[in-house]
Protein backbone atom coordinates (compact mmCIF):
# COMPACT_ATOMS: atom_id res chain seq x y z
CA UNK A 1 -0.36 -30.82 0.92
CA UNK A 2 1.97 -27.85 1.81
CA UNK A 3 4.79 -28.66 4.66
CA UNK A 4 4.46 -26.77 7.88
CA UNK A 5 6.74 -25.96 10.77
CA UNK A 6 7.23 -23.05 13.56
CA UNK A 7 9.44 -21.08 14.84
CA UNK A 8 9.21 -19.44 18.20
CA UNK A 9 11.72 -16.56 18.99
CA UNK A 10 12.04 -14.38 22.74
CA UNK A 11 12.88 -10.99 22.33
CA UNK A 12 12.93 -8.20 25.17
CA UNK A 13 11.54 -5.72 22.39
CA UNK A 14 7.76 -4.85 22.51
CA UNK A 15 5.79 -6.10 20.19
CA UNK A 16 4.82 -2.82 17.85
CA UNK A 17 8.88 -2.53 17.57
CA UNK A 18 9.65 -5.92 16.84
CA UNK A 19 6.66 -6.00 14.14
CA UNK A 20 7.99 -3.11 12.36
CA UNK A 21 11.52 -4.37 12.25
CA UNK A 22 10.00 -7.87 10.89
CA UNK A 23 8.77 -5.80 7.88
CA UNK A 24 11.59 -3.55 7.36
CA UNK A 25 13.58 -4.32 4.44
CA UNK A 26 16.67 -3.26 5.03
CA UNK A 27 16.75 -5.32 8.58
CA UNK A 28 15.64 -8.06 6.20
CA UNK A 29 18.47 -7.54 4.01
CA UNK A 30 20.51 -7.25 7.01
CA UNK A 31 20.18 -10.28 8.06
CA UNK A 32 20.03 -12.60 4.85
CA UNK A 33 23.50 -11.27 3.82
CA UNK A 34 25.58 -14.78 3.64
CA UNK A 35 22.56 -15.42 0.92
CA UNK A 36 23.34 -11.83 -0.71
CA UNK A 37 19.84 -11.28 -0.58
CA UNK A 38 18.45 -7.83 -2.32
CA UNK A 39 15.36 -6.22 -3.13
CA UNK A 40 15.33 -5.72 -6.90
CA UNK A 41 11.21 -4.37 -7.20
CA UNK A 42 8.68 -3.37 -5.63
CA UNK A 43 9.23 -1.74 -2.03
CA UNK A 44 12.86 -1.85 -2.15
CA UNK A 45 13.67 -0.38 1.24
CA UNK A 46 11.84 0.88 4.73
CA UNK A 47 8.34 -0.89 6.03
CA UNK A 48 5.60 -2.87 3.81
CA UNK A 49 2.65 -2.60 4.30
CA UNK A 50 -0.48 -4.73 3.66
CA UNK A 51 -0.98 -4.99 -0.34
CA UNK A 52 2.62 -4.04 -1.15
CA UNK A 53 5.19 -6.42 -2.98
CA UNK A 54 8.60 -7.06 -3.02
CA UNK A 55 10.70 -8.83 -5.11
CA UNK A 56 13.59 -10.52 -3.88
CA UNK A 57 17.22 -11.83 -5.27
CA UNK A 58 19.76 -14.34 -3.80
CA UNK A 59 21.30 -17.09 -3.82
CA UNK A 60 20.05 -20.64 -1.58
CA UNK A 61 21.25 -23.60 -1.93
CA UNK A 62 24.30 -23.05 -5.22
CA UNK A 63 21.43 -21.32 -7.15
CA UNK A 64 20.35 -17.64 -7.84
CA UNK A 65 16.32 -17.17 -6.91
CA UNK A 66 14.10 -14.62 -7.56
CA UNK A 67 11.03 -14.25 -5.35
CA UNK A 68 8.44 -11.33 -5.57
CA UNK A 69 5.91 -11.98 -1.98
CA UNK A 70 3.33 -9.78 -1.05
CA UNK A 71 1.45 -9.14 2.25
CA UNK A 72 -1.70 -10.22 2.05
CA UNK A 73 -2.39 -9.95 5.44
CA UNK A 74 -1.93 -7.26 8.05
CA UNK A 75 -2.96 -6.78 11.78
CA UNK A 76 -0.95 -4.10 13.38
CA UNK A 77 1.23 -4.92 15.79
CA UNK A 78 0.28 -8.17 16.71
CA UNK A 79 0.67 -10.25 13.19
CA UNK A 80 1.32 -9.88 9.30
CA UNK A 81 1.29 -12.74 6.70
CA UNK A 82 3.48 -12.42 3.37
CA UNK A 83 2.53 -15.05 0.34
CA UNK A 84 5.14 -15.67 -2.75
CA UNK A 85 3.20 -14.82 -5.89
CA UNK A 86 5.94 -15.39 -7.92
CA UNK A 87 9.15 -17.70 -7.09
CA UNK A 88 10.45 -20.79 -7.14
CA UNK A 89 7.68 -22.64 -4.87
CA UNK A 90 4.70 -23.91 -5.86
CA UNK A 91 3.13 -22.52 -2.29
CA UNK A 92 4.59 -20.36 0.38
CA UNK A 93 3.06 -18.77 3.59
CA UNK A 94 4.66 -17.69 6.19
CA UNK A 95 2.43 -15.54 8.90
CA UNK A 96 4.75 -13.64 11.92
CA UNK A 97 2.57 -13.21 14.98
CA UNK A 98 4.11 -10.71 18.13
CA UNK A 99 3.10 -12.06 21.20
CA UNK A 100 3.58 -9.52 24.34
CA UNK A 101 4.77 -11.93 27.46
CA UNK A 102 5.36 -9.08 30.12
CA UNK A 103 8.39 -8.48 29.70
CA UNK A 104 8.72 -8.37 25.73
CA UNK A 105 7.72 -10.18 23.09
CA UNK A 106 7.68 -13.44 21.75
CA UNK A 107 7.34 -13.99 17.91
CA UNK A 108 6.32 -16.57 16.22
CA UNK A 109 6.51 -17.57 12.63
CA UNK A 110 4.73 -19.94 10.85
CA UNK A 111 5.95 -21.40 7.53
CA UNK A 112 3.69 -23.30 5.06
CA UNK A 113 5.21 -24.62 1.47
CA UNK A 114 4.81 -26.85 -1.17
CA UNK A 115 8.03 -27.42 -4.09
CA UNK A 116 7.21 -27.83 -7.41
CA UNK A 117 7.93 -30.78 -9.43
CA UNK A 118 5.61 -33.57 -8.12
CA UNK A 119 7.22 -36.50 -5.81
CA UNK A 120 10.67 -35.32 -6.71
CA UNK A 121 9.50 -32.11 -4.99
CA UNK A 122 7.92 -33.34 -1.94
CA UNK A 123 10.89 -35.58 -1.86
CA UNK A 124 13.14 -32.55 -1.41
CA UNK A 125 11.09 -30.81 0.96
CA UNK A 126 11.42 -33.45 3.76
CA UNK A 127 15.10 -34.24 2.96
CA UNK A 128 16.63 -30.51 2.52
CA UNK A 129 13.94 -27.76 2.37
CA UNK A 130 12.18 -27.97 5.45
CA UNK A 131 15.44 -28.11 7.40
CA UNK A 132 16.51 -25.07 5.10
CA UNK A 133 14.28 -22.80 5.48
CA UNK A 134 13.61 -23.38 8.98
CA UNK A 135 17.29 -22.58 9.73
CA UNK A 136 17.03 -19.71 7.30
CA UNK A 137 14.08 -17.91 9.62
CA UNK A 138 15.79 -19.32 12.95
CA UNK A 139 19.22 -17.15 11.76
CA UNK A 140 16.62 -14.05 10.91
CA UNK A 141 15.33 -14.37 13.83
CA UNK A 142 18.35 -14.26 15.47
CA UNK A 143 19.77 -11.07 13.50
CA UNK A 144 16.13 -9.31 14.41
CA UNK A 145 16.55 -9.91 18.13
CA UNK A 146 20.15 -8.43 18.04
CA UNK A 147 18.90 -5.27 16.76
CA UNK A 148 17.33 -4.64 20.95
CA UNK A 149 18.82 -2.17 22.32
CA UNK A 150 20.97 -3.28 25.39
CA UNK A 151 19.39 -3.67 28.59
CA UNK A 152 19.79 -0.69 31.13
CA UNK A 153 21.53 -1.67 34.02
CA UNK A 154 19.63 -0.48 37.22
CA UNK A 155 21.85 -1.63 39.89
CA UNK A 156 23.29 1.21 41.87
């Protein structure tokens, strides 16, 4: 049974430009680089799109990963869902939905996975995994929301 959590970021963007920025891969690579994350194949730069891979390289955790995810899933602008197809998980989901609240947007992700290796895996997804990854999106997230442009000030 895969492990599940959420994510839930505000950002004052609207929703079509915060969903294009989610799948942009050099905002992705943008903010992943204390991981020295890189796309090695597939779309290797600008927006993917629903049925496109990419293949990704860094390092998590002491060790190098590949991962090569595609979008299996697309429903413009309000959510897309990428699935590893190759990589070091057994399972991995995650689905980024782009809520408009009135005044922006909030996004949430959802992140499903399962390790590899039996009981020694689900042992290390509830001591180190879950907590990793989950920080890993949270920073994303953060990086993403940066990107806004600053608020213009309307006081006279």
């Amino acid at each position: 049974m895969p492990v599940a959590f959420v994510c839930r970021t505000r950002s004052s963007m609207p929703p079509r430009e915060l969903f294009d920025l989610s799948r942009n891969i050099d905002a992705h690579v943008g903010s992943m680089t204390k991981s020295r994350e890189k796309a090695i194949a597939g779309v290797t730069s600008g927006l993917i799109s629903e049925g496109e891979t990419v293949t990704w390289q860094a390092w998590h955790l002491g060790a190098r990963f590949r991962m090569t995810s595609r979008i299996t899933r697309m429903d413009a602008p309000a959510s897309f869902t990428d699935e590893q197809v190759k990589g070091p998980f057994k399972y991995l989901r995650h689905t980024h939905e782009f809520r408009s609240d009135g005044s922006g947007t909030l996004m949430v992700d959802t992140v499903e996975f399962a390790a590899p290796f039996g009981p020694l895996g689900r042992l290390a997804e509830k001591l180190i995994l879950a907590r990793y990854l989950q920080n890993l999106i949270e920073k994303r997230n953060e990086f993403l929301v940066a990107q806004a442009p600053p608020a213009l000030d309307t006081r006279q």
